[in-house]
Protein backbone atom coordinates (compact mmCIF):
# COMPACT_ATOMS: atom_id res chain seq x y z
CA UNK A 1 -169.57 -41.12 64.72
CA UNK A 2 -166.16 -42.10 66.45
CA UNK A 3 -164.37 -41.77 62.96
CA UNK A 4 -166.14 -38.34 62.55
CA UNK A 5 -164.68 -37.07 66.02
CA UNK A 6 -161.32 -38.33 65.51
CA UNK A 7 -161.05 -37.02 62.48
CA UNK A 8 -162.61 -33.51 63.80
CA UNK A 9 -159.64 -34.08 66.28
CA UNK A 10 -157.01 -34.69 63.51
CA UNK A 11 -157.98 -31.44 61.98
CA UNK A 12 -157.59 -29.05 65.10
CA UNK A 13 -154.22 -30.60 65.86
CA UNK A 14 -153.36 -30.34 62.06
CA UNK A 15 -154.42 -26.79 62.44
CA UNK A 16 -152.12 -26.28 65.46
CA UNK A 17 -149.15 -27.78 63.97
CA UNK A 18 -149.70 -25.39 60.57
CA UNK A 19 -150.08 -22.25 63.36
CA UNK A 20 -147.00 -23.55 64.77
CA UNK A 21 -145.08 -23.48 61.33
CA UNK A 22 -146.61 -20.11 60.35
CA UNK A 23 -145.32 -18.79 63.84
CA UNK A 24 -141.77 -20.39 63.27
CA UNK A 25 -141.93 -19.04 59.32
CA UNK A 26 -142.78 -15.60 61.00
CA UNK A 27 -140.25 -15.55 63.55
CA UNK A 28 -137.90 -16.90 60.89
CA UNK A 29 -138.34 -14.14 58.85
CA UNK A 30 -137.63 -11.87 61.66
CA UNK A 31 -134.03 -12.79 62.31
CA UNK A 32 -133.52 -13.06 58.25
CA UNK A 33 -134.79 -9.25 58.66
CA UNK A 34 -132.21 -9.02 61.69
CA UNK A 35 -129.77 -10.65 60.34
CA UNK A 36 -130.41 -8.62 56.66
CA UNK A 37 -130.30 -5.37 59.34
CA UNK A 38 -127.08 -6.73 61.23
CA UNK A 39 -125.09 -7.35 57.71
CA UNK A 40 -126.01 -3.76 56.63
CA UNK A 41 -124.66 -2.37 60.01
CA UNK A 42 -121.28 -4.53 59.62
CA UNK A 43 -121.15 -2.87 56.08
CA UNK A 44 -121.38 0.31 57.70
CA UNK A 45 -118.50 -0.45 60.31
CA UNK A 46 -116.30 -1.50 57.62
CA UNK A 47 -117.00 1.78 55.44
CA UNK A 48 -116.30 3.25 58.94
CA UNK A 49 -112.92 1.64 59.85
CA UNK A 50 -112.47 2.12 56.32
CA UNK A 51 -112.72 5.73 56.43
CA UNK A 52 -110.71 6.12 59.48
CA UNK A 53 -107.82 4.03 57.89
CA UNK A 54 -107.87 6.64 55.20
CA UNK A 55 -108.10 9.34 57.66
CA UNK A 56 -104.88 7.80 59.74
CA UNK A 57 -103.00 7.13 56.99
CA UNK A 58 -103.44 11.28 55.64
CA UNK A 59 -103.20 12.18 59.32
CA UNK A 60 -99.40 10.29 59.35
CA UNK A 61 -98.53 11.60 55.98
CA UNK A 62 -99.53 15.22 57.30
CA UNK A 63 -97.85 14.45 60.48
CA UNK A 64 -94.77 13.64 59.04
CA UNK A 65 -94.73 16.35 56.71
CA UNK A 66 -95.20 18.75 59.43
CA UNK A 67 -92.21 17.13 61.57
CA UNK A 68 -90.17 17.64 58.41
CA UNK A 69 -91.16 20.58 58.06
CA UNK A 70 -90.02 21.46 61.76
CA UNK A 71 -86.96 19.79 60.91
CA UNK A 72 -86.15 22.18 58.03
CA UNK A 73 -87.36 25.80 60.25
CA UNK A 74 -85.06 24.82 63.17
CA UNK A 75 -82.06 23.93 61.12
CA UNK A 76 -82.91 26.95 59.29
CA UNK A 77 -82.93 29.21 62.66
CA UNK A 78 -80.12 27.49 64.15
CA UNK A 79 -77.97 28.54 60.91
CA UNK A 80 -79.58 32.45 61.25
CA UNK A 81 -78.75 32.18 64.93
CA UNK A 82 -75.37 31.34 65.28
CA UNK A 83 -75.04 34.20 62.06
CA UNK A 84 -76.50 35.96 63.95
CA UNK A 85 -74.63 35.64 67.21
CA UNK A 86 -71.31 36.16 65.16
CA UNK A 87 -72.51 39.05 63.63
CA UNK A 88 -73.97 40.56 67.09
CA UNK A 89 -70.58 39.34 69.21
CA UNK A 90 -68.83 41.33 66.51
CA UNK A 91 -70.92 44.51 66.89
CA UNK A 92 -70.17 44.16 70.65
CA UNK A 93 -66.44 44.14 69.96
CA UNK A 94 -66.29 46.50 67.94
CA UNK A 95 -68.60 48.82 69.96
CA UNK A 96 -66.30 47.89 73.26
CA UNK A 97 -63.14 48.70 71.22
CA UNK A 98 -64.72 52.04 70.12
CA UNK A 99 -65.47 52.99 74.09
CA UNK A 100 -62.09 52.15 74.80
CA UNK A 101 -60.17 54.29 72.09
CA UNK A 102 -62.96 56.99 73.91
CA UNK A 103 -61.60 56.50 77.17
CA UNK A 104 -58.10 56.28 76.16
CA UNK A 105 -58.61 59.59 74.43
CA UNK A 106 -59.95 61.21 77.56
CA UNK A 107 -57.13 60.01 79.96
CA UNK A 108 -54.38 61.67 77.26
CA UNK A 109 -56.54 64.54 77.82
CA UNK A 110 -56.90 64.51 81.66
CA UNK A 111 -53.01 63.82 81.66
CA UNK A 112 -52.43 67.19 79.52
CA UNK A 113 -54.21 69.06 81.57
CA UNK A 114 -52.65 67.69 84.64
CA UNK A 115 -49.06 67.86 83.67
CA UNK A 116 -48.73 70.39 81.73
CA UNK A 117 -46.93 68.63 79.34
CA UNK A 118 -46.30 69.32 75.86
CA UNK A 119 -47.97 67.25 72.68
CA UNK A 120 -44.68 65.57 72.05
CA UNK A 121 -44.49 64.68 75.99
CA UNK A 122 -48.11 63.39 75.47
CA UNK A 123 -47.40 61.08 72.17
CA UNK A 124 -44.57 59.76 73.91
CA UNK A 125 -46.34 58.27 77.18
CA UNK A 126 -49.16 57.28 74.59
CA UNK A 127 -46.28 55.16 72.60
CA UNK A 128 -45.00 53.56 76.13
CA UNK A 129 -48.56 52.85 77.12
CA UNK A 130 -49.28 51.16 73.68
CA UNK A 131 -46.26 49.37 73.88
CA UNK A 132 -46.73 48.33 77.44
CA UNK A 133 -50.01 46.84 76.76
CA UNK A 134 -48.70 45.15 73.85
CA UNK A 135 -45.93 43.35 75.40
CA UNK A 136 -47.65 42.74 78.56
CA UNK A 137 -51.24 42.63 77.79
CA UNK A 138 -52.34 45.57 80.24
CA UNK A 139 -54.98 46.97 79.34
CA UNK A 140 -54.53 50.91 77.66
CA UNK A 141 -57.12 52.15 79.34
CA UNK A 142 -55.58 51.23 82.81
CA UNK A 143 -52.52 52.34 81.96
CA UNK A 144 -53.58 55.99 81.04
CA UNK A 145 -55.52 55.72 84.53
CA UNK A 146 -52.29 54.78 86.03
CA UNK A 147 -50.35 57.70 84.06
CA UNK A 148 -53.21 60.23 85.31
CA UNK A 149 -52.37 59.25 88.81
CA UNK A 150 -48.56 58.93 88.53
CA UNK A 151 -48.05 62.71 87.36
CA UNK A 152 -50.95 63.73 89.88
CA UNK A 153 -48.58 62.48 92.58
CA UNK A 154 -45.61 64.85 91.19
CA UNK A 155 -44.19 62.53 89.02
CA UNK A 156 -42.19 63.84 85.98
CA UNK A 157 -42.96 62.42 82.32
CA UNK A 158 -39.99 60.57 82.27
CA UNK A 159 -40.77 59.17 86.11
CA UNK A 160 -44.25 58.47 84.61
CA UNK A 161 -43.05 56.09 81.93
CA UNK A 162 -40.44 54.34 84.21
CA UNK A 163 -43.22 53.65 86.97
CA UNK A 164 -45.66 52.77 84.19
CA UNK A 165 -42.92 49.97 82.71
CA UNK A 166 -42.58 48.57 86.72
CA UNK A 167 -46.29 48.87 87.19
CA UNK A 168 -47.38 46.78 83.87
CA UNK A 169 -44.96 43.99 84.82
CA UNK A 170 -46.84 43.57 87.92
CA UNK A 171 -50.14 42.75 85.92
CA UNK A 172 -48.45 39.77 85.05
CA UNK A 173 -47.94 38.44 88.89
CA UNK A 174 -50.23 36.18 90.39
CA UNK A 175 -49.88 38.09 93.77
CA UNK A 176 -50.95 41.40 92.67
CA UNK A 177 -54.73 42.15 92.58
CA UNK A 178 -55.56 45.10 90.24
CA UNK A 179 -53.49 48.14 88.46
CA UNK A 180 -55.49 50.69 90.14
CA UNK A 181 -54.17 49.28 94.25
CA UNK A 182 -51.22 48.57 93.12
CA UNK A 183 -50.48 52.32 91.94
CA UNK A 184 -51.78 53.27 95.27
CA UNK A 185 -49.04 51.07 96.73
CA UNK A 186 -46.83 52.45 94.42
CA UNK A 187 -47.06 55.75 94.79
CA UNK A 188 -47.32 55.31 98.80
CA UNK A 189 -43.79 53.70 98.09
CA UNK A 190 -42.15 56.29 96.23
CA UNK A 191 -43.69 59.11 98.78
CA UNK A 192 -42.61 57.81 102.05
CA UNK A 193 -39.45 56.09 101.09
CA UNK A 194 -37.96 58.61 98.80
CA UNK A 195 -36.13 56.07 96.18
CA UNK A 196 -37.78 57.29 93.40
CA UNK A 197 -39.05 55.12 89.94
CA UNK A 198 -35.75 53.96 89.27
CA UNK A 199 -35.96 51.24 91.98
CA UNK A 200 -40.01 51.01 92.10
CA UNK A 201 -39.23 47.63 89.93
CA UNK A 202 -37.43 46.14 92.43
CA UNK A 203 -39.01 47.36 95.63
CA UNK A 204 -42.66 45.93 93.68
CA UNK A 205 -40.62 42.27 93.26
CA UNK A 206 -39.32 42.50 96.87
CA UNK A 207 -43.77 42.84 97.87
CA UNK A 208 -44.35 40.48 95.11
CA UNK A 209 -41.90 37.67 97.02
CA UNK A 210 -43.10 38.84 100.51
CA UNK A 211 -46.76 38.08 99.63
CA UNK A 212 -46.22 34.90 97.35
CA UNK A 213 -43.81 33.39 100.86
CA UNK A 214 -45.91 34.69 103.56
CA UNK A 215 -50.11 34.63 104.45
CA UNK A 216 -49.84 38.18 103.71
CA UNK A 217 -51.33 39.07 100.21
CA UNK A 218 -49.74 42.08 98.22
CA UNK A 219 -53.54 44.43 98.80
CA UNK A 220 -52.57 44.12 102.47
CA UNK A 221 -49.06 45.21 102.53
CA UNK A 222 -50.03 47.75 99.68
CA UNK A 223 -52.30 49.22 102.79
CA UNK A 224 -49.71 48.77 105.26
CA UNK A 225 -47.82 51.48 102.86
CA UNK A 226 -50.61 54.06 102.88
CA UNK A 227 -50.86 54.02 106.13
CA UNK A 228 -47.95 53.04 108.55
CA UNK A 229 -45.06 53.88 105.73
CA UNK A 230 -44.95 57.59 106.79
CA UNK A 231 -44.53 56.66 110.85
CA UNK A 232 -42.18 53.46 109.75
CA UNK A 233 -39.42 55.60 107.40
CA UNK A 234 -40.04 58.51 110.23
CA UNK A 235 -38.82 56.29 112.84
CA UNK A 236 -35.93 54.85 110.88
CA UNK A 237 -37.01 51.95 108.92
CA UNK A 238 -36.70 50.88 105.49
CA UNK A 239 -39.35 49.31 103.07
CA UNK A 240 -38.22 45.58 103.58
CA UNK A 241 -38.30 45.90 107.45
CA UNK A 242 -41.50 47.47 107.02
CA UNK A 243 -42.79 44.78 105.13
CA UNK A 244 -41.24 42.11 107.43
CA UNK A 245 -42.69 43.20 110.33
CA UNK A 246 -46.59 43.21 108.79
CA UNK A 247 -45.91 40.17 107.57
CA UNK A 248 -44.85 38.41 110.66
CA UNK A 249 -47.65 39.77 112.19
CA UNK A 250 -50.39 39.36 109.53
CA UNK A 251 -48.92 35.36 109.63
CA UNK A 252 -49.20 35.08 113.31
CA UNK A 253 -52.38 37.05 114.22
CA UNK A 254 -54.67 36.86 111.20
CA UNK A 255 -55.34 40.52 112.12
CA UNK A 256 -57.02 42.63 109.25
CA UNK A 257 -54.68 44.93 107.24
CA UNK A 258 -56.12 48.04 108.44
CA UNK A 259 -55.91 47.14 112.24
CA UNK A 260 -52.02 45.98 112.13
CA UNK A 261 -51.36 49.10 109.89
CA UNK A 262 -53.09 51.64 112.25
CA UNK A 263 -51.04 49.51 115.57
CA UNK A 264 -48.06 50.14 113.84
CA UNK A 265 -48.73 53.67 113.19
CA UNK A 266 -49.88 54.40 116.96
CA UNK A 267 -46.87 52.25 118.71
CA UNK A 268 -44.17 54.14 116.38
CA UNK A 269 -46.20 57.69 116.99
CA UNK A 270 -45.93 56.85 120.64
CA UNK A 271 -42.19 55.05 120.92
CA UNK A 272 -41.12 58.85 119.62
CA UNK A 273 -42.51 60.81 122.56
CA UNK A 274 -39.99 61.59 125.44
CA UNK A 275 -41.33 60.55 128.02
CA UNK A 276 -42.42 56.93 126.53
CA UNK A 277 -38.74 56.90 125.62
CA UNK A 278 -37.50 57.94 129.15
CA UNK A 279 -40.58 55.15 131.00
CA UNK A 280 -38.64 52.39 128.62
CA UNK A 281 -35.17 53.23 129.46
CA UNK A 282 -36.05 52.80 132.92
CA UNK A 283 -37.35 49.33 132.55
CA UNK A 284 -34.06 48.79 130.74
CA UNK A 285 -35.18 48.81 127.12
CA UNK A 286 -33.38 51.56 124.42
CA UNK A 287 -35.26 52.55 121.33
């Protein structure tokens, strides 16, 4: 009876152990199904990264393509543009030249109709304004300006091309500022102080020195012409005095052009009245 139970006992725990082994077998065949379902996923990252290798790898070849590509359009454009540009700078030239032979043409007219003046007058001052601009790189179409308002201040034709000659030479100064004031200045010159075009050349270099020595720039004394000349030459001074006397002034008070121009013109109005004359000789001064 003992032997029976401890063999009845043998068998239950031989029974556990085998329960034990199939439960081990089991859960052994579990992780070879895990594993067996891990090493099918790792197949399908590598077909993956695989895949997306390929896919780089096109991706770079397109990319570089493309950037050579680029490479090829802008050195392409940049050769059309600058073509281009030439072409188009050209076209502006030309159209700019074409305006100015216009303009040119219009001022010959303007300066018939002003003067009077026959076609062989005409074709002359066109010759000296060509030749003008050629030898001192005026432009034409300020110089048939200039001859428009040379003969509309009485000038003759053969005044007109001796003031034009003076007046180009000045576009060459740095103390001049433009053709078209320094006309004005000429013509205020020739007006008041009655020398004529003959000696416009040298009465322009004597405003030329005075503004390239003195704070006085030529635009200022050109204004002091227009509008203190007439009262200056009146009361019995010459061009050089005149522009001494601004210039002193213009050095010393930093006063504008116009207010030392109308001063002057007021104090020599007023010096020739009698009885302004008459108060000053009493306080001992003579005019």
């Amino acid at each position: 009876a003992g032997g029976a139970d401890k063999a009845s006992a043998s068998m239950k725990n031989l029974g556990t152990i085998i329960n034990s082994l199939q439960t081990l077998v089991s859960g052994f065949g579990s992780n070879l199904n895990n594993l067996s379902g891990a090493a099918t996923s790792v197949n399908k990252v590598n077909t993956a990264v695989a895949s997306t290798g390929k896919s780089l790898k096109s991706a770079n070849t397109e990319a570089i393509s493309f950037y050579t590509s680029v490479g090829v359009a802008t050195r392409r454009f940049t050769t059309f543009a600058l073509a281009a540009g030439t072409i188009a700078g050209l076209a502006m030239e030309i159209r700019d030249a074409v305006k100015a032979a216009f303009e040119f043409e219009r001022e010959l007219v303007r300066l018939k109709q002003v003067g009077g003046d026959s076609k062989t007058v005409i074709t002359g001052i066109a010759d000296e304004i060509t030749r003008l601009s050629t030898q001192y790189g005026a432009a034409s179409g300020d110089l048939a300006k200039t001859s428009v308002a040379l003969r509309q201040a009485g000038l003759s034709a053969t005044e007109t091309k001796k003031a034009l000659s003076s007046l180009a030479k000045t576009t060459l100064s740095p103390t001049f500022d433009n053709l078209a004031n320094t006309t004005e200045g000429a013509i205020a010159i020739m007006a008041q102080f009655k020398q004529g075009a003959g000696a416009l050349e040298d009465q322009l270099g004597s405003l030329s020195k005075v503004a390239g020595d003195t704070a006085a720039e030529s635009s200022d004394i050109v204004e002091s012409m227009k509008r203190a000349g007439g009262a200056w030459k009146a009361a019995g001074g010459n061009l050089n005095e005149l522009m001494a006397s601004f210039a002193a002034i213009r050095s010393t008070t930093r006063e504008s052009s116009e207010s030392i121009s109308t001063g002057l013109r007021t104090i020599l109005a007023r010096l020739q009245d009698p009885m302004v004359g008459k108060k000053l000789h009493e306080w001992g001064i003579e005019l």
